[in-house]
Protein backbone atom coordinates (compact mmCIF):
# COMPACT_ATOMS: atom_id res chain seq x y z
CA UNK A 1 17.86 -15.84 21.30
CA UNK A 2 20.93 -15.13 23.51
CA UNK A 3 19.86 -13.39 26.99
CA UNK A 4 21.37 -11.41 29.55
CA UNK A 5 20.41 -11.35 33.69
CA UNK A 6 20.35 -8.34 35.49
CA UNK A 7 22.26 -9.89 38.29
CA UNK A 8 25.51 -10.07 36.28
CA UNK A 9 25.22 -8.27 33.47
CA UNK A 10 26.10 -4.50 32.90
CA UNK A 11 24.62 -2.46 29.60
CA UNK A 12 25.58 0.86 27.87
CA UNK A 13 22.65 3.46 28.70
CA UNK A 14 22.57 4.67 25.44
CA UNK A 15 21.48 1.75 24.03
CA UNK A 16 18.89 0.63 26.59
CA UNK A 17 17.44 4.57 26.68
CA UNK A 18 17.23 4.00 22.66
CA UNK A 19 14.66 1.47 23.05
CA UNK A 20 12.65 2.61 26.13
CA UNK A 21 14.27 0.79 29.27
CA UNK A 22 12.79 -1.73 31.15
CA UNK A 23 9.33 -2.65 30.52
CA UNK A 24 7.73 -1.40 33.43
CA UNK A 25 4.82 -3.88 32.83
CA UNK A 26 7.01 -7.16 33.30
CA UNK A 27 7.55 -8.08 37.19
CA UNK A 28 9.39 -10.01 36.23
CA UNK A 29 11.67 -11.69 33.16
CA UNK A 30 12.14 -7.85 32.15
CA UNK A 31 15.69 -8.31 32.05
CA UNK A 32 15.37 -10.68 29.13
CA UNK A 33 12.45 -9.12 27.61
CA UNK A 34 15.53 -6.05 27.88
CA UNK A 35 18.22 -8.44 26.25
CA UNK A 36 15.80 -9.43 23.47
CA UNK A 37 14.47 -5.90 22.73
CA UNK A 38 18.05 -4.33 22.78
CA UNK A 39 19.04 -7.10 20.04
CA UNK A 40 16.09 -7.06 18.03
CA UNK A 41 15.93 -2.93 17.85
CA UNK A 42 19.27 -1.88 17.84
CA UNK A 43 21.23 -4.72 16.66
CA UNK A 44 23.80 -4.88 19.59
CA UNK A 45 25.62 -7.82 20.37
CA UNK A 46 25.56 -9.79 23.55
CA UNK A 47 29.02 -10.63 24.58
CA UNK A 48 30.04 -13.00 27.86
CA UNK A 49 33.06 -12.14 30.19
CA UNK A 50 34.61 -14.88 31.32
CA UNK A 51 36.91 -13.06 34.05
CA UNK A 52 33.67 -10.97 35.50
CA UNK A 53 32.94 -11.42 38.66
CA UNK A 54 29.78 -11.56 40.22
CA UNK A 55 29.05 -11.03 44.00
CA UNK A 56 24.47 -12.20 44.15
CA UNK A 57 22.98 -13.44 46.84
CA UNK A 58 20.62 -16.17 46.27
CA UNK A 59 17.35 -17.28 47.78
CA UNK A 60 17.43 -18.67 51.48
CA UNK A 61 14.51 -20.09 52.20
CA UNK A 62 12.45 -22.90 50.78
CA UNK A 63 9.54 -20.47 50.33
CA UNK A 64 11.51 -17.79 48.35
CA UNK A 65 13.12 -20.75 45.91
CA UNK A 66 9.39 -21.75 45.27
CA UNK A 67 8.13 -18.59 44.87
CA UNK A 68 11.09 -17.47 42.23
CA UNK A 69 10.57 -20.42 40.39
CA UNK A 70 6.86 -19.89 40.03
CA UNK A 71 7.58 -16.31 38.77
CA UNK A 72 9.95 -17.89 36.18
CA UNK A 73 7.39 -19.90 34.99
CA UNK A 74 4.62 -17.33 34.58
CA UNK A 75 7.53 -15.24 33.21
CA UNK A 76 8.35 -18.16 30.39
CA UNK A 77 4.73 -18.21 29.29
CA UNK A 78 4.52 -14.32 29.24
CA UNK A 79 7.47 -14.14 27.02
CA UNK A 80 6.61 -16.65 24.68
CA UNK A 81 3.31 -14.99 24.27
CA UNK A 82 4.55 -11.93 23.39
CA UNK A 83 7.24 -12.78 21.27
CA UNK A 84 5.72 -15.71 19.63
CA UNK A 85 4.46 -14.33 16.66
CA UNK A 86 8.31 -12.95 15.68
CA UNK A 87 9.37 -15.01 12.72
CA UNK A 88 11.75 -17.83 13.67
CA UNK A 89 10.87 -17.98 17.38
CA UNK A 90 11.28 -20.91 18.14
CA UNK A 91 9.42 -21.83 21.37
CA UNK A 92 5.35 -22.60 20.51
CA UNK A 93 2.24 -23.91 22.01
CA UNK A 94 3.44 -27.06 21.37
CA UNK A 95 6.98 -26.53 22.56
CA UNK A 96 5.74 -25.64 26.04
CA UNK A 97 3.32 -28.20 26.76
CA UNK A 98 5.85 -30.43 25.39
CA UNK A 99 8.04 -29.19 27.89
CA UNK A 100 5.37 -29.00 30.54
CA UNK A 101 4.51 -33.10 30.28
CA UNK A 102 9.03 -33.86 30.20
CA UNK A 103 8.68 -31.91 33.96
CA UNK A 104 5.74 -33.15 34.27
CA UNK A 105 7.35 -36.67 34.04
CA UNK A 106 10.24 -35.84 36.35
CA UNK A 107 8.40 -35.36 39.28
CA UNK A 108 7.95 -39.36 40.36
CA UNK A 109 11.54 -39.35 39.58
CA UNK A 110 12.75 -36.28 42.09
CA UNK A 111 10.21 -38.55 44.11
CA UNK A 112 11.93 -41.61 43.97
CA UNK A 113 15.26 -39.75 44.34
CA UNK A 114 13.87 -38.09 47.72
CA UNK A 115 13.18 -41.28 49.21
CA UNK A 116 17.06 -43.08 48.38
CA UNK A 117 18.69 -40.01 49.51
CA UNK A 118 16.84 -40.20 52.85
CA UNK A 119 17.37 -44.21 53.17
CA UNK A 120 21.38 -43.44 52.55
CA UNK A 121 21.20 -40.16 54.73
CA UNK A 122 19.37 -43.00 57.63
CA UNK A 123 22.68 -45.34 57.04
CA UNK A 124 25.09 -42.53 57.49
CA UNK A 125 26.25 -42.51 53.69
CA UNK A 126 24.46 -39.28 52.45
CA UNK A 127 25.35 -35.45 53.32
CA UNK A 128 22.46 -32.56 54.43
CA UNK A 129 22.80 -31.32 51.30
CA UNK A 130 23.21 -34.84 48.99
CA UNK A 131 19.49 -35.41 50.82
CA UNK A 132 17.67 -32.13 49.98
CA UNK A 133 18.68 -31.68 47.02
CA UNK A 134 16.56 -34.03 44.94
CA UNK A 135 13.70 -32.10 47.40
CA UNK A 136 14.43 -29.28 46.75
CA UNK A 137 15.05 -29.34 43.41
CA UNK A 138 11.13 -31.18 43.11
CA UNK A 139 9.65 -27.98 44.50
CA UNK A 140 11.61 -25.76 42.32
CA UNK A 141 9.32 -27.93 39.20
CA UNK A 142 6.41 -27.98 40.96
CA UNK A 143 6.73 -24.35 41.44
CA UNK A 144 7.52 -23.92 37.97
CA UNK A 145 5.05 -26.07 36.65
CA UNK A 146 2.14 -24.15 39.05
CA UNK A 147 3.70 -20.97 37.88
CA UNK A 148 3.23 -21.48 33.77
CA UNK A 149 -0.28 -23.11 34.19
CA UNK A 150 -0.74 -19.07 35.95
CA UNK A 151 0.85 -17.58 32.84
CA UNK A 152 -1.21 -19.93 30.52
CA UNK A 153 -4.48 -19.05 31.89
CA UNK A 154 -3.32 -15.38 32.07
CA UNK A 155 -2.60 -15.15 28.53
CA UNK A 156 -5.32 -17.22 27.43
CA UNK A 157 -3.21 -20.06 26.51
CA UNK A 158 -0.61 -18.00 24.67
CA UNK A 159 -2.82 -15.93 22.65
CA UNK A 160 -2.64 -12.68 24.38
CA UNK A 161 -0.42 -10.90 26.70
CA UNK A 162 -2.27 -7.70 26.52
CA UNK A 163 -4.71 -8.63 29.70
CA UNK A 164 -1.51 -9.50 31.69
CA UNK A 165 0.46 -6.51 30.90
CA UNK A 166 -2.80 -4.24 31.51
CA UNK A 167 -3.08 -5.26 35.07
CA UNK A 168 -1.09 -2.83 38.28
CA UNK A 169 2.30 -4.78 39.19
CA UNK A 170 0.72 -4.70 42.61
CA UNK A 171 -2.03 -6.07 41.35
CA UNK A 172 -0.38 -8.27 39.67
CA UNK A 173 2.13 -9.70 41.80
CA UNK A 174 -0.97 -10.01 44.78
CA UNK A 175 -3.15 -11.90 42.02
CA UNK A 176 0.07 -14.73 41.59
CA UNK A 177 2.70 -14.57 43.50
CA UNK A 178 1.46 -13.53 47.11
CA UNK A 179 1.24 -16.75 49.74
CA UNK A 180 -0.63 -17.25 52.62
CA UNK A 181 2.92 -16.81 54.47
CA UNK A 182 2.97 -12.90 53.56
C-alpha cells in the first residue's frame, strides 16, 4: 500500500481529523500508519508531485543513522503486526524473516566491500565518501536488523501489537531506543 512521509508530504486536515490524526501510540512510523489509515477509511488518494520541493535535514552523526534505522525496523514489525490480519496484506511472518535472513546475508558482503574500499582509499584511488559508504551503509542493517528482532519480541513475534502500543512513549522510546551515549 502506497505511503506518504511526513517530511515531504502535506495533507488536507479534514481528512486526517476524519479519522483521528496521528496515532499518538506510534513513536514512530505514524506517518505511514497516517497514509494507510487515511486510504483505508476515507478512500483518498495518494498523489506524488514531481515539482515539490523539499528542504529536510538528515541525520549527522553515525549514532543518529543507527539509531533511525533501528526505529525503522521496530517500526516495520509494529506495522506489519497491526495491519497483518487486513485481507490482501501482503507482508507475513514469513515475508519478514525472509527478508531478515536476505540482510542477514548482506552483511559479509558490506564486509567485504569495507575492506576494498579501504585498500583503494590506501592507494589513493577511493574518495572519503566512496570508503564509508559500504560502512556506513552495514550499520544502517545492523541497526535495522537489531531494531526488528526489538519489534519481534515486542509483539510476540507478530501476534500482538496491543502490549507495544499500551506502553508510555517515554517509556517506550527509553525501553528501545535510548543508548548508553544519552
Amino acid at each position: 500500500m502506497p505511503r506518504l512521509h511526513t517530511c515531504n508530504a502535506s495533507y488536507r486536515r479534514a481528512l486526517v481529523q476524519k479519522i483521528g490524526g496521528f496515532d499518538t501510540r506510534l513513536i514512530t512510523a505514524d506517518d505511514t500508519d497516517l497514509s494507510w489509515r487515511l486510504q483505508l477509511q476515507t478512500g483518498a488518494a495518494l498523489a506524488y508531485a514531481p515539482k515539490a520541493v523539499v528542504y529536510h535535514h538528515h541525520r549527522t552523526t553515525q549514532h543518529g543513522l543507527a539509531k533511525q534505522y533501528r526505529q525503522y525496523g521496530f517500526a516495520e514489525i509494529l506495522l506489519d503486526t497491526m495491519y497483518g490480519q487486513l485481507p490482501g496484506y501482503p507482508r507475513t511472518r514469513l515475508w519478514q524473516v525472509r527478508r531478515m535472513l536476505g540482510q542477514v546475508w548482506a552483511l559479509p558482503r558490506y564486509a567485504l566491500l569495507v575492506a576494498i574500499w579501504r585498500l583503494r582509499s590506501l592507494a589513493g584511488r577511493a574518495t572519503a565518501y566512496q570508503t564509508e559508504n559500504p560502512r556506513l551503509c552495514m550499520l544502517a542493517e545492523t541497526s535495522n536488523l537489531r531494531g526488528k528482532w526489538d519489534g519481534l519480541k515486542a509483539t510476540h513475534f507478530m501476534t500482538n501489537a496491543s502490549g507495544v502500543l499500551s506502553i508510555d512513549a517515554g517509556q517506550l522510546i527509553n525501553r528501545y531506543f535510548q543508548s548508553e551515549k544519552e
